[in-house]
C-alpha atoms as a PDB file:
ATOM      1  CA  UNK A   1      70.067   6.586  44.354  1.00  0.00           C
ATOM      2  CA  UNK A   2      66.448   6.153  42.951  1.00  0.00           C
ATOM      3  CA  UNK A   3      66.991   3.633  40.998  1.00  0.00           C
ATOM      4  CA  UNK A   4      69.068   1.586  44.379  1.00  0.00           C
ATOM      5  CA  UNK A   5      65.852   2.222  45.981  1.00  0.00           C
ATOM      6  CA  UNK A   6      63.806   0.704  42.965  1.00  0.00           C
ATOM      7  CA  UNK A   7      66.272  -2.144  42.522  1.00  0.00           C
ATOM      8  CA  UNK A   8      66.036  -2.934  46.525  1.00  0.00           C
ATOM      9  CA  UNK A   9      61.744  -2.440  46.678  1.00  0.00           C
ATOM     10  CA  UNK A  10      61.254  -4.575  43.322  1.00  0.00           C
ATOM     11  CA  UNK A  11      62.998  -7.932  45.216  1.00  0.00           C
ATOM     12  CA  UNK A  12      61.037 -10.909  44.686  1.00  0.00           C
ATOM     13  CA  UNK A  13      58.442 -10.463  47.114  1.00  0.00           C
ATOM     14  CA  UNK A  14      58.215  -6.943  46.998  1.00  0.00           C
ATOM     15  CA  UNK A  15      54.949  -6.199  44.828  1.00  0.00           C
ATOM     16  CA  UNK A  16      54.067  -3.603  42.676  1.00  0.00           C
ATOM     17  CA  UNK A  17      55.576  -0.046  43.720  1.00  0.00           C
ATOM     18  CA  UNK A  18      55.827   3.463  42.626  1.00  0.00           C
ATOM     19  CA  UNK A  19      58.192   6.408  43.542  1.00  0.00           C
ATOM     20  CA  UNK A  20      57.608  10.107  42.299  1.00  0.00           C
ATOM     21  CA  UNK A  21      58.528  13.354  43.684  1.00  0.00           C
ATOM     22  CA  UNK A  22      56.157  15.997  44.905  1.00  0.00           C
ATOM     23  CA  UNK A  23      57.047  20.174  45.110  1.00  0.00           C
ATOM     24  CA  UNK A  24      54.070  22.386  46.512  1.00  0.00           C
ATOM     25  CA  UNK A  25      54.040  25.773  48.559  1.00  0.00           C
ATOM     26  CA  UNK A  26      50.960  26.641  50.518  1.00  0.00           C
ATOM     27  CA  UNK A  27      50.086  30.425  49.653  1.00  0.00           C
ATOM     28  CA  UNK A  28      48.990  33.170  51.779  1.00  0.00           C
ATOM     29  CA  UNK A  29      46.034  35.685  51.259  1.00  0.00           C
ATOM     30  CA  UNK A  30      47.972  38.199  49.295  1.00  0.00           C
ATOM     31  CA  UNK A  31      49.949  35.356  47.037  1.00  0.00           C
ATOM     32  CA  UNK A  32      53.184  35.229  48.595  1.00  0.00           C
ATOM     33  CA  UNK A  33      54.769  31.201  49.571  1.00  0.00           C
ATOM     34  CA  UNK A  34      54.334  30.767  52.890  1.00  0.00           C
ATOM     35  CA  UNK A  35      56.499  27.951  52.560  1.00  0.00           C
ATOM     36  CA  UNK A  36      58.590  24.750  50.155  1.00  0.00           C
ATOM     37  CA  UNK A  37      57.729  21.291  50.146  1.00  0.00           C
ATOM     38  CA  UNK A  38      59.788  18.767  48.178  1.00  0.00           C
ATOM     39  CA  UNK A  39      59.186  15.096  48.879  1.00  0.00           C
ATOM     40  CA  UNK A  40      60.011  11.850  47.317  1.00  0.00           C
ATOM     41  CA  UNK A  41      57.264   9.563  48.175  1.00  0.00           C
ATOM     42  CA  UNK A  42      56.784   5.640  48.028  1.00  0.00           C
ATOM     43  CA  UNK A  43      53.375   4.350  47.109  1.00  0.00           C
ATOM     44  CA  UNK A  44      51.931   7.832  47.895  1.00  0.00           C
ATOM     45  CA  UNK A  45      53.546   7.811  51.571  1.00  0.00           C
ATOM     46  CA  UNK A  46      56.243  10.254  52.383  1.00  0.00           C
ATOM     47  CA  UNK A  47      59.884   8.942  52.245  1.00  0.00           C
ATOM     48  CA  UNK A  48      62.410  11.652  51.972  1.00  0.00           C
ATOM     49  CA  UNK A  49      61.534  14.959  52.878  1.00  0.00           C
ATOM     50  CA  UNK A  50      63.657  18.217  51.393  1.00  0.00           C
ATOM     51  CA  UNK A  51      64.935  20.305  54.833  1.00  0.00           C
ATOM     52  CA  UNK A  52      64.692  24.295  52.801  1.00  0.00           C
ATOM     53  CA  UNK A  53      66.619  25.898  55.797  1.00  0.00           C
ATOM     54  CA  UNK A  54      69.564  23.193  55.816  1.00  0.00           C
ATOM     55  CA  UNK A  55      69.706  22.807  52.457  1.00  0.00           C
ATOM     56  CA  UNK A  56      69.438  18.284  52.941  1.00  0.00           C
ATOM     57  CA  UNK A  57      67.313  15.867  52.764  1.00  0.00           C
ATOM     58  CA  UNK A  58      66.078  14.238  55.910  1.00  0.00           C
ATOM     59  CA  UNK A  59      64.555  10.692  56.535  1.00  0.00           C
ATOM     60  CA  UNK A  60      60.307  11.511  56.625  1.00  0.00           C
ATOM     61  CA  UNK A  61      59.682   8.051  57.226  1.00  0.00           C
ATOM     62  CA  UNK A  62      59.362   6.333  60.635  1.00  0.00           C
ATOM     63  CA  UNK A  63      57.409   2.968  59.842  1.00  0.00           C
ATOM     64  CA  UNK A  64      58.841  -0.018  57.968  1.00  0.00           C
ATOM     65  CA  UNK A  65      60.923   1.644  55.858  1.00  0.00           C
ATOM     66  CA  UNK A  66      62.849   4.073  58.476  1.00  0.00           C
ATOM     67  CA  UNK A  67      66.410   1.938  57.496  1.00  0.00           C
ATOM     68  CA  UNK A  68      65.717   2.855  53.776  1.00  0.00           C
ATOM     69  CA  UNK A  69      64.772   6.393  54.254  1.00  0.00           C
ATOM     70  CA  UNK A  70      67.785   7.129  55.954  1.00  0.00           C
ATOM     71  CA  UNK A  71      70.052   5.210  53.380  1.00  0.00           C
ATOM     72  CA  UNK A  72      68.398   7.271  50.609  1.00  0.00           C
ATOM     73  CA  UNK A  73      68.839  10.565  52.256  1.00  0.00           C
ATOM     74  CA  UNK A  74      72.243   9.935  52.686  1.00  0.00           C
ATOM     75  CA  UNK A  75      72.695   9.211  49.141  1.00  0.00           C
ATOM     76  CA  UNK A  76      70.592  12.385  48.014  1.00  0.00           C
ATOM     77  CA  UNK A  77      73.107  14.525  50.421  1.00  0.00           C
ATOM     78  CA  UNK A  78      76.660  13.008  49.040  1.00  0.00           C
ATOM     79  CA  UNK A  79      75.814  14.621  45.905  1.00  0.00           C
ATOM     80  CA  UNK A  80      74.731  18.140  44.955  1.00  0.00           C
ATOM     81  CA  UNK A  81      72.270  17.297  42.041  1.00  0.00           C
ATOM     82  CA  UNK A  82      69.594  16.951  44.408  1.00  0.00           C
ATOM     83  CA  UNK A  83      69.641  19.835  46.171  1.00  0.00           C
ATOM     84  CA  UNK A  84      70.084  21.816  43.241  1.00  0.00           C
ATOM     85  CA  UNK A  85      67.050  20.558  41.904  1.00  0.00           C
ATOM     86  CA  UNK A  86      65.060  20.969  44.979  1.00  0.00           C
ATOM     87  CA  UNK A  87      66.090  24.887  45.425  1.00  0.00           C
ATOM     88  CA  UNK A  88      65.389  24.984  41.498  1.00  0.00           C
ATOM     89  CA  UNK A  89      61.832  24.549  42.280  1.00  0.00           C
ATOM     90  CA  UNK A  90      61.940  26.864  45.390  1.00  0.00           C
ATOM     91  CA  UNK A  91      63.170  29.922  43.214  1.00  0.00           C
ATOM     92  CA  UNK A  92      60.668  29.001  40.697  1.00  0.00           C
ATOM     93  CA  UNK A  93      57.492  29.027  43.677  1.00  0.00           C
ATOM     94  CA  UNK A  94      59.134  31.626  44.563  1.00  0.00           C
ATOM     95  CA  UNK A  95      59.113  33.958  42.049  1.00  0.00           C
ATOM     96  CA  UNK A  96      56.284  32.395  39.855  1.00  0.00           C
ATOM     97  CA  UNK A  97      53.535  32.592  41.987  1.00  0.00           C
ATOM     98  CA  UNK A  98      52.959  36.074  42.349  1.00  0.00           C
ATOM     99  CA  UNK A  99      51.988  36.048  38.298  1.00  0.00           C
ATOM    100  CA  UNK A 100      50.013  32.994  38.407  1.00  0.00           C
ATOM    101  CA  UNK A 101      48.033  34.242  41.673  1.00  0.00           C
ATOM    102  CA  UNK A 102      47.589  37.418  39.652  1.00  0.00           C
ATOM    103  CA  UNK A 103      45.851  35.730  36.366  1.00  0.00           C
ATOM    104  CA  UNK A 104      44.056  33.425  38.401  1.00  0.00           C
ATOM    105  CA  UNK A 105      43.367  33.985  41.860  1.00  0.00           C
ATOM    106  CA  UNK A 106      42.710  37.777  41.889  1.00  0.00           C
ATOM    107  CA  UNK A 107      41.183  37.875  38.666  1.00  0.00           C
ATOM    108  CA  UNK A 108      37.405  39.101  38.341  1.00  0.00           C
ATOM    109  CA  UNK A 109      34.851  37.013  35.959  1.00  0.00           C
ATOM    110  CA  UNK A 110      31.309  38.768  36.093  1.00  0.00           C
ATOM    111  CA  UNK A 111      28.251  36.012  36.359  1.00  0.00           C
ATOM    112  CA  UNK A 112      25.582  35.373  33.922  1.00  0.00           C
ATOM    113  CA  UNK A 113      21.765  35.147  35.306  1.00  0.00           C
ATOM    114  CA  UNK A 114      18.636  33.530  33.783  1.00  0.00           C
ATOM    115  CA  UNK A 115      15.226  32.870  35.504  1.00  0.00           C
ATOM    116  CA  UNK A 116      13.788  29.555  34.634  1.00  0.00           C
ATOM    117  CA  UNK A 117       9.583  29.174  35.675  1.00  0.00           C
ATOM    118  CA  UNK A 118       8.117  25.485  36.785  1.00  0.00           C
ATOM    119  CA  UNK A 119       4.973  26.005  35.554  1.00  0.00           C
ATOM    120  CA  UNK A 120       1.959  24.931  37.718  1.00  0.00           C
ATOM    121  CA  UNK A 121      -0.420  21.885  36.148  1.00  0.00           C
ATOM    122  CA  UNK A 122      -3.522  24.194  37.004  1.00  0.00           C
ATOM    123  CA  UNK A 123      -3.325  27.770  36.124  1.00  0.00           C
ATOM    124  CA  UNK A 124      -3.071  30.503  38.513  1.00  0.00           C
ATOM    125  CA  UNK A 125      -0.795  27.863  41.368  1.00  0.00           C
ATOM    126  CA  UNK A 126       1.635  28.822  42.670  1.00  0.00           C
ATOM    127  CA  UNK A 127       5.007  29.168  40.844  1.00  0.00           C
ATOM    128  CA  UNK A 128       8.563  28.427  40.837  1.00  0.00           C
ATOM    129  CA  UNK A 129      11.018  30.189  40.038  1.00  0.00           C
ATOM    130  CA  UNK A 130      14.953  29.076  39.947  1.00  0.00           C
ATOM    131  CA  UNK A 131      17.731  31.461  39.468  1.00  0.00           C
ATOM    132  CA  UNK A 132      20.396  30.200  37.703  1.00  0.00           C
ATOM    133  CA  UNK A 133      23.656  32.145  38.184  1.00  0.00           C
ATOM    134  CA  UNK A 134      27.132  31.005  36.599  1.00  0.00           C
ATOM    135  CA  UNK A 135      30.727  31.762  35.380  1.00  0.00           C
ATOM    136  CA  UNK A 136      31.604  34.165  38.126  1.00  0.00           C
ATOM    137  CA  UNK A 137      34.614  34.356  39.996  1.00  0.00           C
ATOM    138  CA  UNK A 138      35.612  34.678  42.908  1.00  0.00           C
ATOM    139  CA  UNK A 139      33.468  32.484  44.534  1.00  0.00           C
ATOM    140  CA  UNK A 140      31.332  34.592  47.096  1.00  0.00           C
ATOM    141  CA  UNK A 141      28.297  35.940  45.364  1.00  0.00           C
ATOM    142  CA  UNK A 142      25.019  37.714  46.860  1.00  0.00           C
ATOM    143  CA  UNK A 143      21.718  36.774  45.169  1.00  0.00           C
ATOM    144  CA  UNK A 144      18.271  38.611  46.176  1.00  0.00           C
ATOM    145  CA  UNK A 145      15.048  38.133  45.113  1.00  0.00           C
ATOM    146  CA  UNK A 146      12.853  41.517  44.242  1.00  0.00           C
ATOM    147  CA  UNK A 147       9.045  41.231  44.019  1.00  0.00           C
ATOM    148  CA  UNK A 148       8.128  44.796  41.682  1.00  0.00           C
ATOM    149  CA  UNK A 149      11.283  46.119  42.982  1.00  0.00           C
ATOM    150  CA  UNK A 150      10.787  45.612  46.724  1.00  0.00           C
ATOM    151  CA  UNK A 151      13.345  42.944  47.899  1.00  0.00           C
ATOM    152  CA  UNK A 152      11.171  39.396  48.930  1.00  0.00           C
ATOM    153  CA  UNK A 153      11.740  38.798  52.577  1.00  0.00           C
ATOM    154  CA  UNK A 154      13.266  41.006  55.553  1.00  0.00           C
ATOM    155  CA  UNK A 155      14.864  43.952  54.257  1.00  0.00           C
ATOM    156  CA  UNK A 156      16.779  44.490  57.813  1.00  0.00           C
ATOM    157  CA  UNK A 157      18.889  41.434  57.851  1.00  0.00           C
ATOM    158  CA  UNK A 158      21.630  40.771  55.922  1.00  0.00           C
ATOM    159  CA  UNK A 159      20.867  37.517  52.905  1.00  0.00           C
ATOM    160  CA  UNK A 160      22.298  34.075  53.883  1.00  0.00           C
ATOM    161  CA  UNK A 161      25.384  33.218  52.299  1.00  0.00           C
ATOM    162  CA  UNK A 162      24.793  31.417  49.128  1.00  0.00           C
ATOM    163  CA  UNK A 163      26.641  28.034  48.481  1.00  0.00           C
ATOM    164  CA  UNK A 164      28.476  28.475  45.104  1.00  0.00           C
ATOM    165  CA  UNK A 165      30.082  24.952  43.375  1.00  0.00           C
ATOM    166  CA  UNK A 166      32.737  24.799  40.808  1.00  0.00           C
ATOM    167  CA  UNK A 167      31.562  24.834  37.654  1.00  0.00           C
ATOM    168  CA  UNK A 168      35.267  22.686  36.596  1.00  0.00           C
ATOM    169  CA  UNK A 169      36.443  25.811  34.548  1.00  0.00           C
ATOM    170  CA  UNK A 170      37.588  27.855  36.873  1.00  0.00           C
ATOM    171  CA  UNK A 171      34.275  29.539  37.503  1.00  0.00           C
ATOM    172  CA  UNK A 172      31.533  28.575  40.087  1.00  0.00           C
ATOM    173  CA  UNK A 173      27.888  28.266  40.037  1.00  0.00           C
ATOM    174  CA  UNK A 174      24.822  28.467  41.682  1.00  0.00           C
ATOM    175  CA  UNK A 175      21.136  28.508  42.071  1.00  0.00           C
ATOM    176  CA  UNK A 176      18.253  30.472  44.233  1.00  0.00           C
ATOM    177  CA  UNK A 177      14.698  29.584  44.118  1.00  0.00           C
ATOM    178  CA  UNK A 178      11.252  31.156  45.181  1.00  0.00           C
ATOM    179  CA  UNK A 179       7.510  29.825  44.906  1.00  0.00           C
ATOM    180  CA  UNK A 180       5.515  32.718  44.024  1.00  0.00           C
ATOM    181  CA  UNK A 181       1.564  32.568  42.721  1.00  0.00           C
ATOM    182  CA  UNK A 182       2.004  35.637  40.524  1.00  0.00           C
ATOM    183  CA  UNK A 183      -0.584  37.952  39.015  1.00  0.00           C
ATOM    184  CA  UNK A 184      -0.769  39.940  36.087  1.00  0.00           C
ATOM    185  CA  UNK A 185       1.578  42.706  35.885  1.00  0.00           C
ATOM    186  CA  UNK A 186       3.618  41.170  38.243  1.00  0.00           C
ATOM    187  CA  UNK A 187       7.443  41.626  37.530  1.00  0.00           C
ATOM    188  CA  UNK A 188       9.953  39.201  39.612  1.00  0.00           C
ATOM    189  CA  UNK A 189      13.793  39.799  39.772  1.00  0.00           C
ATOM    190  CA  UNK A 190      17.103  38.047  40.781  1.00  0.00           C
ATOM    191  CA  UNK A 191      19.258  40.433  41.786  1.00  0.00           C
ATOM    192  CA  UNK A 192      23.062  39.165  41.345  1.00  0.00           C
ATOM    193  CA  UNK A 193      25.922  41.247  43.201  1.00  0.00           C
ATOM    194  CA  UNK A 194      29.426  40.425  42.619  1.00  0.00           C
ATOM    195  CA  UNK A 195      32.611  42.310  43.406  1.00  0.00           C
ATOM    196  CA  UNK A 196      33.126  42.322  39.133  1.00  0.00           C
ATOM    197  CA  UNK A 197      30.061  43.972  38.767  1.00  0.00           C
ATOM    198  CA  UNK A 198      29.801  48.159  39.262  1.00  0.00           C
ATOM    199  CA  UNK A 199      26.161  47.477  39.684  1.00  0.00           C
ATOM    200  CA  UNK A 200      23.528  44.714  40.853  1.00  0.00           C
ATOM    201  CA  UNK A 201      23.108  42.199  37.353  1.00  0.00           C
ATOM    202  CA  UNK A 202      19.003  42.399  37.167  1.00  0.00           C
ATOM    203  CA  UNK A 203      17.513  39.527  35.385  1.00  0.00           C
ATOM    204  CA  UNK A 204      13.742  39.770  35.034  1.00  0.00           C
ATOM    205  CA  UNK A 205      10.570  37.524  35.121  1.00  0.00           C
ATOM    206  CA  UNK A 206       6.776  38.018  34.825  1.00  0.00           C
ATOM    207  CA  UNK A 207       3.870  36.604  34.398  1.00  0.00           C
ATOM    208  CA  UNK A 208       2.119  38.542  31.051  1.00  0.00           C
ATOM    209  CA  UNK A 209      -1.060  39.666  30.226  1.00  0.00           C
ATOM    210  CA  UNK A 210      -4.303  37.407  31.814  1.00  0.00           C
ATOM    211  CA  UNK A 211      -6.492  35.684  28.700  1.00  0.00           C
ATOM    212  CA  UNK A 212      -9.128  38.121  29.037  1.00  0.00           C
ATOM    213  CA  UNK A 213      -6.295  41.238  28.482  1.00  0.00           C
ATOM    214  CA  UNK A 214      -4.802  39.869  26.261  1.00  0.00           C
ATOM    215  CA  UNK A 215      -8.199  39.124  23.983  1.00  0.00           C
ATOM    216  CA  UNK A 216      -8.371  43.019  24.137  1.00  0.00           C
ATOM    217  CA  UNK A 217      -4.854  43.897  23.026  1.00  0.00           C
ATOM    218  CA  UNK A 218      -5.080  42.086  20.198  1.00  0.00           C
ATOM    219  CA  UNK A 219      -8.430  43.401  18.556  1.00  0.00           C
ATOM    220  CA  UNK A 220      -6.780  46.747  19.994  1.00  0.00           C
ATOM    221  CA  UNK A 221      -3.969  46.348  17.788  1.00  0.00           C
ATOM    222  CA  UNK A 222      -6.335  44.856  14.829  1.00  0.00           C
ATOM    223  CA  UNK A 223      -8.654  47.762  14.999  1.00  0.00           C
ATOM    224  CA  UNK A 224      -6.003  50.087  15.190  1.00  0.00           C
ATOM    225  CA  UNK A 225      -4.163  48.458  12.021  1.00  0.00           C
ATOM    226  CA  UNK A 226      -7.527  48.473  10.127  1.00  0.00           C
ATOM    227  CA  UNK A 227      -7.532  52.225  11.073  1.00  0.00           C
ATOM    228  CA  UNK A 228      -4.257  52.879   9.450  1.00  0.00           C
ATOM    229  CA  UNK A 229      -4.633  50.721   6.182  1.00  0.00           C
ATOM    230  CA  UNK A 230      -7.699  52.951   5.173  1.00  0.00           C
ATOM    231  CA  UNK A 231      -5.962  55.917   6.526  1.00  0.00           C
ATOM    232  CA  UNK A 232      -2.929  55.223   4.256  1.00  0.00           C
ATOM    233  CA  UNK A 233      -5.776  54.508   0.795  1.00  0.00           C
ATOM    234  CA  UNK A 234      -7.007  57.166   1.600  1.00  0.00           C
ATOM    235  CA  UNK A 235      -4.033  59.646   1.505  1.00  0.00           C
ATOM    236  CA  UNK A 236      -2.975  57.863  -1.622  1.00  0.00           C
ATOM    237  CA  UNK A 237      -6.100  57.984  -3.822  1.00  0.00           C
ATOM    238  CA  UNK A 238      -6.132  62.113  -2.553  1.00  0.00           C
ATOM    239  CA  UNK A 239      -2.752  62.399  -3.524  1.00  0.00           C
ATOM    240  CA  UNK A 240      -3.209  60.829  -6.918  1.00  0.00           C
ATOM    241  CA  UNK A 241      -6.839  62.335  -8.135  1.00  0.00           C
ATOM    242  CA  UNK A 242      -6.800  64.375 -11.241  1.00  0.00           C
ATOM    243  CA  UNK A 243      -6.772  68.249 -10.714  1.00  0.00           C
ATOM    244  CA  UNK A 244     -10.758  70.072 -10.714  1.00  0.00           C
ATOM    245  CA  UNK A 245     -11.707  71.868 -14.112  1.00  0.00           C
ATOM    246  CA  UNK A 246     -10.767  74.995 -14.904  1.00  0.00           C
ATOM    247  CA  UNK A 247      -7.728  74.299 -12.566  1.00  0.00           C
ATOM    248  CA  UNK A 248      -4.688  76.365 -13.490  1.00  0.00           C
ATOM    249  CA  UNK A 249      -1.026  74.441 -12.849  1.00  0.00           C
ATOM    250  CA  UNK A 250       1.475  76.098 -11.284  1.00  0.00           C
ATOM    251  CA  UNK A 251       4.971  76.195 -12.417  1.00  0.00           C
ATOM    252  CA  UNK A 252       6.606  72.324 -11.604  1.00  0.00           C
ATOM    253  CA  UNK A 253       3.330  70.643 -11.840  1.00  0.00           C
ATOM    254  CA  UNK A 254       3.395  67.444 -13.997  1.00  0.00           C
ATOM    255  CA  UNK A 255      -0.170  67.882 -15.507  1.00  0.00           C
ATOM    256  CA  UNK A 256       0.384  70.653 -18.985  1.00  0.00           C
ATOM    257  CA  UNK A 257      -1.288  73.387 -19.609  1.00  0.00           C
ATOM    258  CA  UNK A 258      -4.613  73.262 -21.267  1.00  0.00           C
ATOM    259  CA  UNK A 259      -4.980  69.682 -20.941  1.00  0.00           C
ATOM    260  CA  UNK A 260      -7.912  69.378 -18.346  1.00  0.00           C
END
């Protein structure tokens, strides 16, 4: 009957055409088909539509082509090859979905987290300070900013929903930023919750030491490894001096008898 349909569309005259056939089932919350499609469609536009509950196909189109709708339902429902293809692909919605919703839909994917700084041209401006968050799923996703632990803004109001995208592998993605003009010491953290996580993913971000501290830890930590080099020489050349006269060894001492 399709190929009628192509022989009768590809007159001369006609122009380019295309006919393919189209199965879906919308899904509801919990994964079950909450219905069958099965359409054979013309150029993209709905010709023949599949009728689940009467088992025949039924004329979808009421434009130009109404007359050749209805002549290729009726040829779809002479014939039982049709129909058992179409309830083919209802069984298989059916009963396939539930595993595929499973492994896909319902499945957890924790996100990843990394703080990236703008760094001001002058030092000591102001800051800012994007948190990237990625590879999660599902989609919703809470991300707070903490300034030393405290959380950065109201505490007593619930965080704006945060716009995830698709990341085109089945994950999403998303980003949070805050300008801060930080000071030594500081510590700033993104905060990521997710329903695959037990507990908040902390990802953390601070300025370091200021020039002049950092000036002192290092002679610190030179003075202090000076200290140790001549506290390790000197161990070693008491360890290694040659036993006092008149010195007696004891049993299990390497130096002999008699020979000091």
């Amino acid at each position: 009957m399709l190929v009628l349909l192509g022989l009768a569309l590809g007159a001369p005259g006609a122009g380019a055409f295309l006919v393919h056939v189209a199965s879906w089932c919308p899904l509801a919350a919990n994964g079950s088909a909450l219905a069958f499609d099965f359409t054979i469609l013309f150029n993209k536009n709905p010709l023949v539509c599949y009728d689940p509950p009467g088992r025949r196909f039924v004329p979808c189109d009421r434009g130009l082509l109404a007359q050749v709708a209805a002549a290729v339902a009726t040829g779809l429902n002479n014939g039982s090859a049709w129909t058992q293809r179409a309830e083919a692909r209802r069984r298989l919605c059916r009963d396939l979905t539930p595993r595929v919703w499973a492994a896909a839909a319902l499945r957890r994917t924790p996100p990843h987290a990394r703080i990236v700084p703008s760094r001001p041209a002058a030092a000591g401006g102001p800051v800012l300070l994007t948190c990237h968050v990625w590879g999660f799923y599902p989609p919703e996703v809470t991300v707070l900013w903490l300034h030393n632990g405290d959380v950065v803004g109201p505490g007593d109001t619930p965080p704006p929903p945060i716009s995830a995208i698709p990341s085109g592998d089945w994950t999403y993605q998303t980003q949070v930023t805050l300008t801060v003009t930080p000071r030594p010491g500081d510590t700033f953290t993104c905060s990521v919750q997710h329903v695959s996580l037990a507990q908040p993913l902390l990802e953390d971000w601070g300025p370091g030491l200021s020039p002049g501290l950092t000036l002192k830890v290092a002679m610190a930590t030179v003075v202090m490894a000076l200290g140790l080099g001549f506290f390790s020489v000197g161990v070693y050349r008491y360890r290694t001096r040659p036993p006092a006269s008149g010195y007696t060894p004891l049993p299990g001492n390497n130096y002999p008898a008699g020979s000091i």
